[in-house]
ModelCIF file with pLDDT and N, C-alpha, C, O atoms, coordinates in Angstrom:
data_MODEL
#
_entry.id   MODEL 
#
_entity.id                         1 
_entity.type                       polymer 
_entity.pdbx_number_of_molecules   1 
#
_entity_poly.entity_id                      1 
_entity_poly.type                           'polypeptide(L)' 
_entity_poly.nstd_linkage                   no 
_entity_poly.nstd_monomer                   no 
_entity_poly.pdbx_seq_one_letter_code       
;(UNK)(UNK)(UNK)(UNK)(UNK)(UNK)(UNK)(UNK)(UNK)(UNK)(UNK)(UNK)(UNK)(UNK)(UNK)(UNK)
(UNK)(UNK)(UNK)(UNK)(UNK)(UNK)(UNK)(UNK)(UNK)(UNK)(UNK)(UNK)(UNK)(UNK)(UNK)(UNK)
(UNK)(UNK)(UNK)(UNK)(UNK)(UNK)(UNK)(UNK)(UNK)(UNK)
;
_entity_poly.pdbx_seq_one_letter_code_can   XXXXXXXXXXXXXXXXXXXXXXXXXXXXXXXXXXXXXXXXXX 
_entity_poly.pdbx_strand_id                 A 
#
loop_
_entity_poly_seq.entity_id 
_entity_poly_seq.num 
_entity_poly_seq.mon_id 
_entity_poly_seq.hetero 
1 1  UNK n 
1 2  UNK n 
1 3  UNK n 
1 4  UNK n 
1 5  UNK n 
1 6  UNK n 
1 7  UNK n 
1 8  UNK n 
1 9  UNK n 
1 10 UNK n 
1 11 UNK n 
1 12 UNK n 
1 13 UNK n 
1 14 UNK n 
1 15 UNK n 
1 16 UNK n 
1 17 UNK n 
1 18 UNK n 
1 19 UNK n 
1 20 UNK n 
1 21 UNK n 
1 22 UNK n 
1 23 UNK n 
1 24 UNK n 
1 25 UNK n 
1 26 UNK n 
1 27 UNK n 
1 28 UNK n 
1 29 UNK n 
1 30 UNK n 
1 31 UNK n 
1 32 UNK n 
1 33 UNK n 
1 34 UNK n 
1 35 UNK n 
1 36 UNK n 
1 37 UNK n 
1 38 UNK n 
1 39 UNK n 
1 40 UNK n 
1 41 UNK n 
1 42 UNK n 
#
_struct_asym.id          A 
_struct_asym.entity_id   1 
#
loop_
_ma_qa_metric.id 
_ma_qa_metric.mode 
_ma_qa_metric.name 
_ma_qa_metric.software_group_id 
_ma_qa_metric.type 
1 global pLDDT . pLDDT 
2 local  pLDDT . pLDDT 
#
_ma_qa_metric_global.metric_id      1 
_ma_qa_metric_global.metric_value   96.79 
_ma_qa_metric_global.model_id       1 
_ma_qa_metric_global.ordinal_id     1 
#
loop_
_ma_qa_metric_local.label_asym_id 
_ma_qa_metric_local.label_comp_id 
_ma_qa_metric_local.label_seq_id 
_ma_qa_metric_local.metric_id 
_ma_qa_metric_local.metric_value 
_ma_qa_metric_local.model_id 
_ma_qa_metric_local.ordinal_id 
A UNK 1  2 98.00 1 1  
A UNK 2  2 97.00 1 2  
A UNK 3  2 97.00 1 3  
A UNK 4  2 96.00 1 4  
A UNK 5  2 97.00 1 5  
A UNK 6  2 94.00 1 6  
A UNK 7  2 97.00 1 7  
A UNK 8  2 98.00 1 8  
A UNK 9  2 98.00 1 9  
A UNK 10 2 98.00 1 10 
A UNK 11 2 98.00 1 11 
A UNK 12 2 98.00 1 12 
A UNK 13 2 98.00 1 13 
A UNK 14 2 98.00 1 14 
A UNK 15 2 98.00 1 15 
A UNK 16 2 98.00 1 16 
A UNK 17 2 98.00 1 17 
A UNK 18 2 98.00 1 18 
A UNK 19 2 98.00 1 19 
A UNK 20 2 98.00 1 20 
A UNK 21 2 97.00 1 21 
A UNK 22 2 96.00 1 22 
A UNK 23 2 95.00 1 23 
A UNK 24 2 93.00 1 24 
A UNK 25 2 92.00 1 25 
A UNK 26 2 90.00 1 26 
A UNK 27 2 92.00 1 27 
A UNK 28 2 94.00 1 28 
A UNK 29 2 96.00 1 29 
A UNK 30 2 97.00 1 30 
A UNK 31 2 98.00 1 31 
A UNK 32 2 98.00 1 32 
A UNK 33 2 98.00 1 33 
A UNK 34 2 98.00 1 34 
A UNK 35 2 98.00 1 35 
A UNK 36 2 98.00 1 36 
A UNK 37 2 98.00 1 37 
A UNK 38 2 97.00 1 38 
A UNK 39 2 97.00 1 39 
A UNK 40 2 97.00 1 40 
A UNK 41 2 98.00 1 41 
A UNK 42 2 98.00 1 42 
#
loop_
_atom_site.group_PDB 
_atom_site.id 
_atom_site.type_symbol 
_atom_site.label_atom_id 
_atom_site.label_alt_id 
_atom_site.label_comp_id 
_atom_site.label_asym_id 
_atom_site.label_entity_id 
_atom_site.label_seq_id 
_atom_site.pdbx_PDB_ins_code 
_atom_site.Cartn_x 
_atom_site.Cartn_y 
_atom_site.Cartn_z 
_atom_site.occupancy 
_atom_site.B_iso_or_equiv 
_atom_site.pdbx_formal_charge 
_atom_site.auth_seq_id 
_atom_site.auth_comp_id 
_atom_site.auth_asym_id 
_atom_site.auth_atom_id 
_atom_site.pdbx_PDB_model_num 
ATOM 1   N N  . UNK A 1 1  ? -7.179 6.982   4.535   1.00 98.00 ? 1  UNK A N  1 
ATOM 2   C CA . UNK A 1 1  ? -5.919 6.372   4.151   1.00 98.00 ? 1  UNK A CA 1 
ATOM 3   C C  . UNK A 1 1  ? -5.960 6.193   2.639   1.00 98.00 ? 1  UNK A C  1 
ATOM 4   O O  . UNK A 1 1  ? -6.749 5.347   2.219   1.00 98.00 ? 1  UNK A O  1 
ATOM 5   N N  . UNK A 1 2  ? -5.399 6.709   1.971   1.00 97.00 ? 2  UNK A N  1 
ATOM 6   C CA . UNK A 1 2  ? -4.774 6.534   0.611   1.00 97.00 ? 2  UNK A CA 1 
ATOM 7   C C  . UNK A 1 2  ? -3.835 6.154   0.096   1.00 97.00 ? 2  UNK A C  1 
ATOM 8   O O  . UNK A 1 2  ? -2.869 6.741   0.585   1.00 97.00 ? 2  UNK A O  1 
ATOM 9   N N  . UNK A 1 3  ? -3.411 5.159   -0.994  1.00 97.00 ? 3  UNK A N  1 
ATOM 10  C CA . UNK A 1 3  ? -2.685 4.960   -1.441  1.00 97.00 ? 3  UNK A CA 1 
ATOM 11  C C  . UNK A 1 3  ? -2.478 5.060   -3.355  1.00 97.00 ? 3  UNK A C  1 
ATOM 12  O O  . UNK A 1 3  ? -3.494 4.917   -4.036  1.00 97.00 ? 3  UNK A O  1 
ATOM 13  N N  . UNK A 1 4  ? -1.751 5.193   -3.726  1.00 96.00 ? 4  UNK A N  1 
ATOM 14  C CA . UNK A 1 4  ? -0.517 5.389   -4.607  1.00 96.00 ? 4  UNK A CA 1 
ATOM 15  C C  . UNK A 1 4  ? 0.138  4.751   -4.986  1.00 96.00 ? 4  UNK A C  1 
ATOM 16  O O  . UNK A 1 4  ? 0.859  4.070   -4.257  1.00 96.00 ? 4  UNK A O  1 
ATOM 17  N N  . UNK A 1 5  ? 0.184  4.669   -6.801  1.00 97.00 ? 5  UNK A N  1 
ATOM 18  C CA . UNK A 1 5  ? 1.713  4.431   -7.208  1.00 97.00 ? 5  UNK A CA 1 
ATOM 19  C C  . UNK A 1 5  ? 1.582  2.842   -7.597  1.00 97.00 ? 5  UNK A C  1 
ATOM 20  O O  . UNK A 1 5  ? 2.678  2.330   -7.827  1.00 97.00 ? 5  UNK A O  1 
ATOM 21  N N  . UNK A 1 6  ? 0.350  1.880   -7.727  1.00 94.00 ? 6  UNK A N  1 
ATOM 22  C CA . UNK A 1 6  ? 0.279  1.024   -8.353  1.00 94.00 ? 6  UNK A CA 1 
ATOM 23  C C  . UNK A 1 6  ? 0.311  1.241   -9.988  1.00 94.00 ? 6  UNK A C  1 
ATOM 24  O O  . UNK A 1 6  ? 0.288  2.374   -10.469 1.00 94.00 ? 6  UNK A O  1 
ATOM 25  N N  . UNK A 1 7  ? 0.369  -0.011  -10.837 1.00 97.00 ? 7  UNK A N  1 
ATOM 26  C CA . UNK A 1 7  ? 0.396  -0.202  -12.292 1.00 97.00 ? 7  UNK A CA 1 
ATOM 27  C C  . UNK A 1 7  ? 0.763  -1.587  -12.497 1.00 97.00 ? 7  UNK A C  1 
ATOM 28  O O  . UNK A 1 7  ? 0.885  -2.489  -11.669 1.00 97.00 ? 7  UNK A O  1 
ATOM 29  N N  . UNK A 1 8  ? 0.968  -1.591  -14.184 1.00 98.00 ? 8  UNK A N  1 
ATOM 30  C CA . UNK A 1 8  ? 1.664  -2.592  -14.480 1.00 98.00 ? 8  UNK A CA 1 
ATOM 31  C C  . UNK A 1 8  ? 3.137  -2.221  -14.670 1.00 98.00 ? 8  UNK A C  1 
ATOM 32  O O  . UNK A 1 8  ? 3.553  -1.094  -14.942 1.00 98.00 ? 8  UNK A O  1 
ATOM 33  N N  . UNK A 1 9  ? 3.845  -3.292  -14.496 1.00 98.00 ? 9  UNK A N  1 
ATOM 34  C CA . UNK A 1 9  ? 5.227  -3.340  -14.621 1.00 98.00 ? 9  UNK A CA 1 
ATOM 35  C C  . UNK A 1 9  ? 5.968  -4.992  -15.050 1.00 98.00 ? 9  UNK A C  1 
ATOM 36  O O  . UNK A 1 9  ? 5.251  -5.968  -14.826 1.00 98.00 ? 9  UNK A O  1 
ATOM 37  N N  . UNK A 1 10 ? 7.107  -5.192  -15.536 1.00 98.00 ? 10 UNK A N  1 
ATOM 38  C CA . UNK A 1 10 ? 7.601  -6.035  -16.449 1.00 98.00 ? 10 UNK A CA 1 
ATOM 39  C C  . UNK A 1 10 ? 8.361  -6.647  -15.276 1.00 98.00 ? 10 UNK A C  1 
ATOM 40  O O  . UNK A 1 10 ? 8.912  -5.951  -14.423 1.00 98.00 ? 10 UNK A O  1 
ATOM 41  N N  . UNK A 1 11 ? 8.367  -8.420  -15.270 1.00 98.00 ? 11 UNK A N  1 
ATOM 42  C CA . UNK A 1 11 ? 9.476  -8.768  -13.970 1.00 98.00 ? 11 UNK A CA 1 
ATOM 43  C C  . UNK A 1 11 ? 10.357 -8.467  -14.224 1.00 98.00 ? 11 UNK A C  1 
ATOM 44  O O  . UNK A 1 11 ? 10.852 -8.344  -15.344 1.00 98.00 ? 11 UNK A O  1 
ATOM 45  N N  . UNK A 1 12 ? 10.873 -8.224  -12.966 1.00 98.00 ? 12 UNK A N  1 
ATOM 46  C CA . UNK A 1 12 ? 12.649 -7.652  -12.622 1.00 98.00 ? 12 UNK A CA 1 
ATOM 47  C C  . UNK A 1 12 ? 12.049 -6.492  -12.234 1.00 98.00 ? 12 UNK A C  1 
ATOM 48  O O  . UNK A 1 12 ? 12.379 -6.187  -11.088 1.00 98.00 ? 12 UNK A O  1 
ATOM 49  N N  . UNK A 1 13 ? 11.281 -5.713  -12.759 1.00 98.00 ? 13 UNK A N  1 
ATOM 50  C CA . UNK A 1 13 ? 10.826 -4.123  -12.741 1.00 98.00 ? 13 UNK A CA 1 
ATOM 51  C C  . UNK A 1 13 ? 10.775 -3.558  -11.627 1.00 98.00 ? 13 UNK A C  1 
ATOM 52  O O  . UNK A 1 13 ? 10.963 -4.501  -10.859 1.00 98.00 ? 13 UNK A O  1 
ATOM 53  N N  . UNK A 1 14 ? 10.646 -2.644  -11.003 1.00 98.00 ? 14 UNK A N  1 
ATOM 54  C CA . UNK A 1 14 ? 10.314 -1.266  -9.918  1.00 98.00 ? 14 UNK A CA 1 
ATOM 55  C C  . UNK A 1 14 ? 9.274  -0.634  -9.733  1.00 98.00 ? 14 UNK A C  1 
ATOM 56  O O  . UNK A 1 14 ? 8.799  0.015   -10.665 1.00 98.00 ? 14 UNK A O  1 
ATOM 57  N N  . UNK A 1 15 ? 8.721  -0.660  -8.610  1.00 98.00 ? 15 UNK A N  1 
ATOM 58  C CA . UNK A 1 15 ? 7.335  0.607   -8.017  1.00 98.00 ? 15 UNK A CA 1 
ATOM 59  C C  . UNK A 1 15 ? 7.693  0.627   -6.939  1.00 98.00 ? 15 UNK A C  1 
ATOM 60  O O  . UNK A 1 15 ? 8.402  -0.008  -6.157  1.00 98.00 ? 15 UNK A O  1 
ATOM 61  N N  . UNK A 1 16 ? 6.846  1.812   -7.019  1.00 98.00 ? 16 UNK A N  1 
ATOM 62  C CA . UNK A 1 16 ? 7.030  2.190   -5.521  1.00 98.00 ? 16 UNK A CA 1 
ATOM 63  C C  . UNK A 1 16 ? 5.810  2.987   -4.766  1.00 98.00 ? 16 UNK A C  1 
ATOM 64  O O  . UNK A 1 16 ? 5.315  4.104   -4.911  1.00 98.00 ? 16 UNK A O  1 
ATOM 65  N N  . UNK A 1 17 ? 5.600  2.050   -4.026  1.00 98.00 ? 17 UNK A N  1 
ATOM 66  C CA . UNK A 1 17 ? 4.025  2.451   -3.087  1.00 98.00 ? 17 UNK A CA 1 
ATOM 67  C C  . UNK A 1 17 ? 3.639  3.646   -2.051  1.00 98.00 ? 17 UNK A C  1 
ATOM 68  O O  . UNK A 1 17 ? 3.957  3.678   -0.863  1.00 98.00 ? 17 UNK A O  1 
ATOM 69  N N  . UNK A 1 18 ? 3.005  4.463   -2.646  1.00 98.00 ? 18 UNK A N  1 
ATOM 70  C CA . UNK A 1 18 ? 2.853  5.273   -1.039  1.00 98.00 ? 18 UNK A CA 1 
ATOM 71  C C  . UNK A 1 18 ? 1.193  5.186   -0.365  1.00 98.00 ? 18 UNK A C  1 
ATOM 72  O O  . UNK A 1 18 ? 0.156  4.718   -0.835  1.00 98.00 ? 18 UNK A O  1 
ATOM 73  N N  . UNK A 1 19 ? 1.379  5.597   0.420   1.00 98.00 ? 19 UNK A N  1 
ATOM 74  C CA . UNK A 1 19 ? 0.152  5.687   1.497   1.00 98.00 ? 19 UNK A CA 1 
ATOM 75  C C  . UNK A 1 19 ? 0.512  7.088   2.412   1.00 98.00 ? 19 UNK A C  1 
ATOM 76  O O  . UNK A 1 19 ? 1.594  7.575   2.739   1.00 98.00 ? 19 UNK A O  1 
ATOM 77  N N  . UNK A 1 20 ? -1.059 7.555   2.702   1.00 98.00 ? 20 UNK A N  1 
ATOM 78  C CA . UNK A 1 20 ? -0.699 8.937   3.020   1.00 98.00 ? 20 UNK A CA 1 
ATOM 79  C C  . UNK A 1 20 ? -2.009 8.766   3.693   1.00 98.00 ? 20 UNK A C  1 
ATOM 80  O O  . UNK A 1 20 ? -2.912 8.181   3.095   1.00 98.00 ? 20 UNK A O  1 
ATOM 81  N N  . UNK A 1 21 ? -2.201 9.272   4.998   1.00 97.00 ? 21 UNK A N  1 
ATOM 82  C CA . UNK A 1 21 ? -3.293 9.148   6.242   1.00 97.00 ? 21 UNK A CA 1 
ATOM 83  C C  . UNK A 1 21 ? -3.146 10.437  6.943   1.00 97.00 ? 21 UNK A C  1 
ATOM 84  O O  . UNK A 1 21 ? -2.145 10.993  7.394   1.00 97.00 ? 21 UNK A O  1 
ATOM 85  N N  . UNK A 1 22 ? -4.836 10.894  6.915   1.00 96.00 ? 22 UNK A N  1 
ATOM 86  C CA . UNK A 1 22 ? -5.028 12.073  7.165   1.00 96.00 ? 22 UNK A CA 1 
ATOM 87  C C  . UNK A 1 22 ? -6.793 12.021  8.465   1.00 96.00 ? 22 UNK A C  1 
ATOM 88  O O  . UNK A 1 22 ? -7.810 11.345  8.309   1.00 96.00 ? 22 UNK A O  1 
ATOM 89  N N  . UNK A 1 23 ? -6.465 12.989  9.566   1.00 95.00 ? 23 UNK A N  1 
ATOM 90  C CA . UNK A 1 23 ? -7.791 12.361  10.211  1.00 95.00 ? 23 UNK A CA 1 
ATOM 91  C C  . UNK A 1 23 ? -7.951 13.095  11.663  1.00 95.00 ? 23 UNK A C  1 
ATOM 92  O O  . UNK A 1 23 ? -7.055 13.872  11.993  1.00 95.00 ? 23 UNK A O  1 
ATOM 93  N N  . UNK A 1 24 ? -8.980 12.897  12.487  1.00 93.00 ? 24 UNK A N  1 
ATOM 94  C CA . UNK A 1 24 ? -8.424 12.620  13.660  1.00 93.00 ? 24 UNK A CA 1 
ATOM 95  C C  . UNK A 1 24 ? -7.476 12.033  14.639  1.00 93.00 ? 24 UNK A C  1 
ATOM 96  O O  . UNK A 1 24 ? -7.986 11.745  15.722  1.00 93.00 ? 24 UNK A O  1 
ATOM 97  N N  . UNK A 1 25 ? -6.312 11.810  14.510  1.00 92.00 ? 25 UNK A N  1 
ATOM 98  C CA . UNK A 1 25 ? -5.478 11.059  15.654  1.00 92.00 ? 25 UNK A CA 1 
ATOM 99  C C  . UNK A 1 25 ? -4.897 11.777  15.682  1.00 92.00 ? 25 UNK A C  1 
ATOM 100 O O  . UNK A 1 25 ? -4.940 12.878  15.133  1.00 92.00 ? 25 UNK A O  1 
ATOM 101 N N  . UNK A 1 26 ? -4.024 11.211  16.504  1.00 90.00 ? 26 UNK A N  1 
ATOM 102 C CA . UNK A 1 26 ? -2.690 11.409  17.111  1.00 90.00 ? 26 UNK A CA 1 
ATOM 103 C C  . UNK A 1 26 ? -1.598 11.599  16.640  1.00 90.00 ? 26 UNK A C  1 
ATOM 104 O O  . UNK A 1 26 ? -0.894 12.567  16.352  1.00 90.00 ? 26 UNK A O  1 
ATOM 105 N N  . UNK A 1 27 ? -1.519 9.870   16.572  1.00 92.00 ? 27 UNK A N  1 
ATOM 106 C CA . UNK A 1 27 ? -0.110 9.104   16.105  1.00 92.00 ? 27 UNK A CA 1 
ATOM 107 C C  . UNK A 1 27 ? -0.172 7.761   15.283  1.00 92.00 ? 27 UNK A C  1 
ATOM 108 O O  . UNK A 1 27 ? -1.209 7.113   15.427  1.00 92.00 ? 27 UNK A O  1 
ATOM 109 N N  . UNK A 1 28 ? 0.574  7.368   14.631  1.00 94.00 ? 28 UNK A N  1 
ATOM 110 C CA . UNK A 1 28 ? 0.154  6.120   14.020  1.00 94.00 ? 28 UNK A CA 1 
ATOM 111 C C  . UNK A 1 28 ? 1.635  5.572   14.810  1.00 94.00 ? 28 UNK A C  1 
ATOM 112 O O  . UNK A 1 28 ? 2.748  6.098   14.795  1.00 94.00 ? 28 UNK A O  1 
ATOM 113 N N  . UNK A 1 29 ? 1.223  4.461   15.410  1.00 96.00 ? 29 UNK A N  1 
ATOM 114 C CA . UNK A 1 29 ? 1.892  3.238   16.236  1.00 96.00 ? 29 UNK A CA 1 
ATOM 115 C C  . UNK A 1 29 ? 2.877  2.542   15.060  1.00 96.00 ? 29 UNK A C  1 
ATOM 116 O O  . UNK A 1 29 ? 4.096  2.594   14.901  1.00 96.00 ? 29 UNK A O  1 
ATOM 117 N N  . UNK A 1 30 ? 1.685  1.793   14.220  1.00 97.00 ? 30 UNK A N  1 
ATOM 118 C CA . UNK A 1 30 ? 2.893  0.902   13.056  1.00 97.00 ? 30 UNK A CA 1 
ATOM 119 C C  . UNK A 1 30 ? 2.154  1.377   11.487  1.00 97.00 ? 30 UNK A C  1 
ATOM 120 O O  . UNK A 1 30 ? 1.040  1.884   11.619  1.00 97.00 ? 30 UNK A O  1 
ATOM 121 N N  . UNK A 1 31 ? 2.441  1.310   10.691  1.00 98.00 ? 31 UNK A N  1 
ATOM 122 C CA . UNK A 1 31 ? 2.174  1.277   9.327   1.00 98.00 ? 31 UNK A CA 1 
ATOM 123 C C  . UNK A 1 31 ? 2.735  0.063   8.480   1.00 98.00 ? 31 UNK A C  1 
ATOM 124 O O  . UNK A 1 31 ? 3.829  -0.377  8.129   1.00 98.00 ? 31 UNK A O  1 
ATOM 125 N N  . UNK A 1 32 ? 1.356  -0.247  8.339   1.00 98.00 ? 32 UNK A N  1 
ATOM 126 C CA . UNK A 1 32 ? 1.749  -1.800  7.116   1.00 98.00 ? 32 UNK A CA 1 
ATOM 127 C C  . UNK A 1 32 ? 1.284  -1.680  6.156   1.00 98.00 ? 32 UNK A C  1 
ATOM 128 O O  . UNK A 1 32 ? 0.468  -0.835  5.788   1.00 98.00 ? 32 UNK A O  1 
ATOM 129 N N  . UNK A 1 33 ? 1.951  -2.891  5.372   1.00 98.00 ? 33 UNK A N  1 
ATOM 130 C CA . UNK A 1 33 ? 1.226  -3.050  3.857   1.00 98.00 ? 33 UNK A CA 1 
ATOM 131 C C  . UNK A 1 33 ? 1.176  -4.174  3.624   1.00 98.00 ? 33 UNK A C  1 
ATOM 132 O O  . UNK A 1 33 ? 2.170  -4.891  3.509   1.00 98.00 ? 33 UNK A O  1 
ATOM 133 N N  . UNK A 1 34 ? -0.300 -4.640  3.478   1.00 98.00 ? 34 UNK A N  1 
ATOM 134 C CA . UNK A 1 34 ? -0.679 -5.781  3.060   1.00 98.00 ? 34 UNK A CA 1 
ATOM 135 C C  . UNK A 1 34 ? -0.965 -6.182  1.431   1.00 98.00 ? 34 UNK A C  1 
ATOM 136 O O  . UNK A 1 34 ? -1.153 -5.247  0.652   1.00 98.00 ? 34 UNK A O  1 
ATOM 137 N N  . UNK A 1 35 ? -0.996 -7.607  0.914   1.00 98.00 ? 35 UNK A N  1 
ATOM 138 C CA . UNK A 1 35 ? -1.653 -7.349  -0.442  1.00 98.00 ? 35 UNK A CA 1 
ATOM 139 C C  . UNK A 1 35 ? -2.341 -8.925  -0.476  1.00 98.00 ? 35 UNK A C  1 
ATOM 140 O O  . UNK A 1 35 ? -1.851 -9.819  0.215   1.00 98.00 ? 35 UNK A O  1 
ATOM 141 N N  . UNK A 1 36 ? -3.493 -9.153  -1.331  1.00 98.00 ? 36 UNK A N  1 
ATOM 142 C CA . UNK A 1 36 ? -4.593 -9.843  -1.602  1.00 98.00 ? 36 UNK A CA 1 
ATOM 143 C C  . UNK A 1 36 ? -4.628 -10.427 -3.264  1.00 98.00 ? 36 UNK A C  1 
ATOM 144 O O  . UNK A 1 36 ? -5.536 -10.434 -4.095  1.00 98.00 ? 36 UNK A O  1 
ATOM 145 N N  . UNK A 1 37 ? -3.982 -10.643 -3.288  1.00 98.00 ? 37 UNK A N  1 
ATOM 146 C CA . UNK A 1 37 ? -4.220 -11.717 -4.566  1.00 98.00 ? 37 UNK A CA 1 
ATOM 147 C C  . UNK A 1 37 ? -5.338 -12.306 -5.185  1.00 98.00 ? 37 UNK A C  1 
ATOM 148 O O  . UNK A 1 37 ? -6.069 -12.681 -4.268  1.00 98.00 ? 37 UNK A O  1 
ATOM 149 N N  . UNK A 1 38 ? -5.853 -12.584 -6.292  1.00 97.00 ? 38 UNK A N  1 
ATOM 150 C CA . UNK A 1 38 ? -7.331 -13.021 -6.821  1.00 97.00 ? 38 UNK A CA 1 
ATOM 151 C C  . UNK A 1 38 ? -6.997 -14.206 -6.234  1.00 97.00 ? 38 UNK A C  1 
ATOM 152 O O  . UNK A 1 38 ? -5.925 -14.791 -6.384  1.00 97.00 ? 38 UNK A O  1 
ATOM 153 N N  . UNK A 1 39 ? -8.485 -14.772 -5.156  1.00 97.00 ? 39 UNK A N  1 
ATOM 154 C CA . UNK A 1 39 ? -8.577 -15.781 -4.825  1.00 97.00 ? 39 UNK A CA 1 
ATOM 155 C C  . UNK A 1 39 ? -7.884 -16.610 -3.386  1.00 97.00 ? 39 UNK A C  1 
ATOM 156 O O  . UNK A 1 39 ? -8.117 -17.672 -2.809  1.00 97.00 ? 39 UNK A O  1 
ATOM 157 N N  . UNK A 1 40 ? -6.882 -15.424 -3.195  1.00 97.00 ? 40 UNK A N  1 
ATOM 158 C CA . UNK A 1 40 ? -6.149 -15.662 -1.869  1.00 97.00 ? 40 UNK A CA 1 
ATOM 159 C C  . UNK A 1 40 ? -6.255 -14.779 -0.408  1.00 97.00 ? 40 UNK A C  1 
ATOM 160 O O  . UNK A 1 40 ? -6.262 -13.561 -0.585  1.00 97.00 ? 40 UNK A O  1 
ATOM 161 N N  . UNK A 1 41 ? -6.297 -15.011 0.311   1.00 98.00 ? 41 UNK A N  1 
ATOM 162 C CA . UNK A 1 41 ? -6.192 -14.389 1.954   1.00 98.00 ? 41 UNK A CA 1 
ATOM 163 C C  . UNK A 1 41 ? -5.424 -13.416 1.357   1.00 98.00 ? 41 UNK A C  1 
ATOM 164 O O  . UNK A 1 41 ? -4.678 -13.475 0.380   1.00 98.00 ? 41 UNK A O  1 
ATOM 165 N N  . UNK A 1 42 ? -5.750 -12.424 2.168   1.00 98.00 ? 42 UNK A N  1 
ATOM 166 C CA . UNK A 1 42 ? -4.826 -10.794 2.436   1.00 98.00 ? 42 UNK A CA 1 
ATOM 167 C C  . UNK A 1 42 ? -4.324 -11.314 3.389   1.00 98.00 ? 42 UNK A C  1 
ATOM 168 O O  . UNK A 1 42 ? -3.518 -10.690 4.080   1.00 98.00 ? 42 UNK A O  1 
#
């Protein structure tokens, strides 16, 4: 699983994240995105 498309950016500003999963399966059921902050729970 890889992801993409982080940086810095100015508030108000725009990104845009990808993730791209490659492997043995099937199917992927759900796709999330989590994020982890210095010092905080993911």
């Amino acid at each position: 699983v890889v992801e993409s498309g982080g940086g810095l950016v100015q508030a108000g500003g725009s990104l845009r994240l990808s993730c791209a999963a490659s492997g043995s399966f099937f199917s992927i059921n759900a796709m999330n995105w989590y994020r982890q902050a210095s010092g905080k729970q993911r």
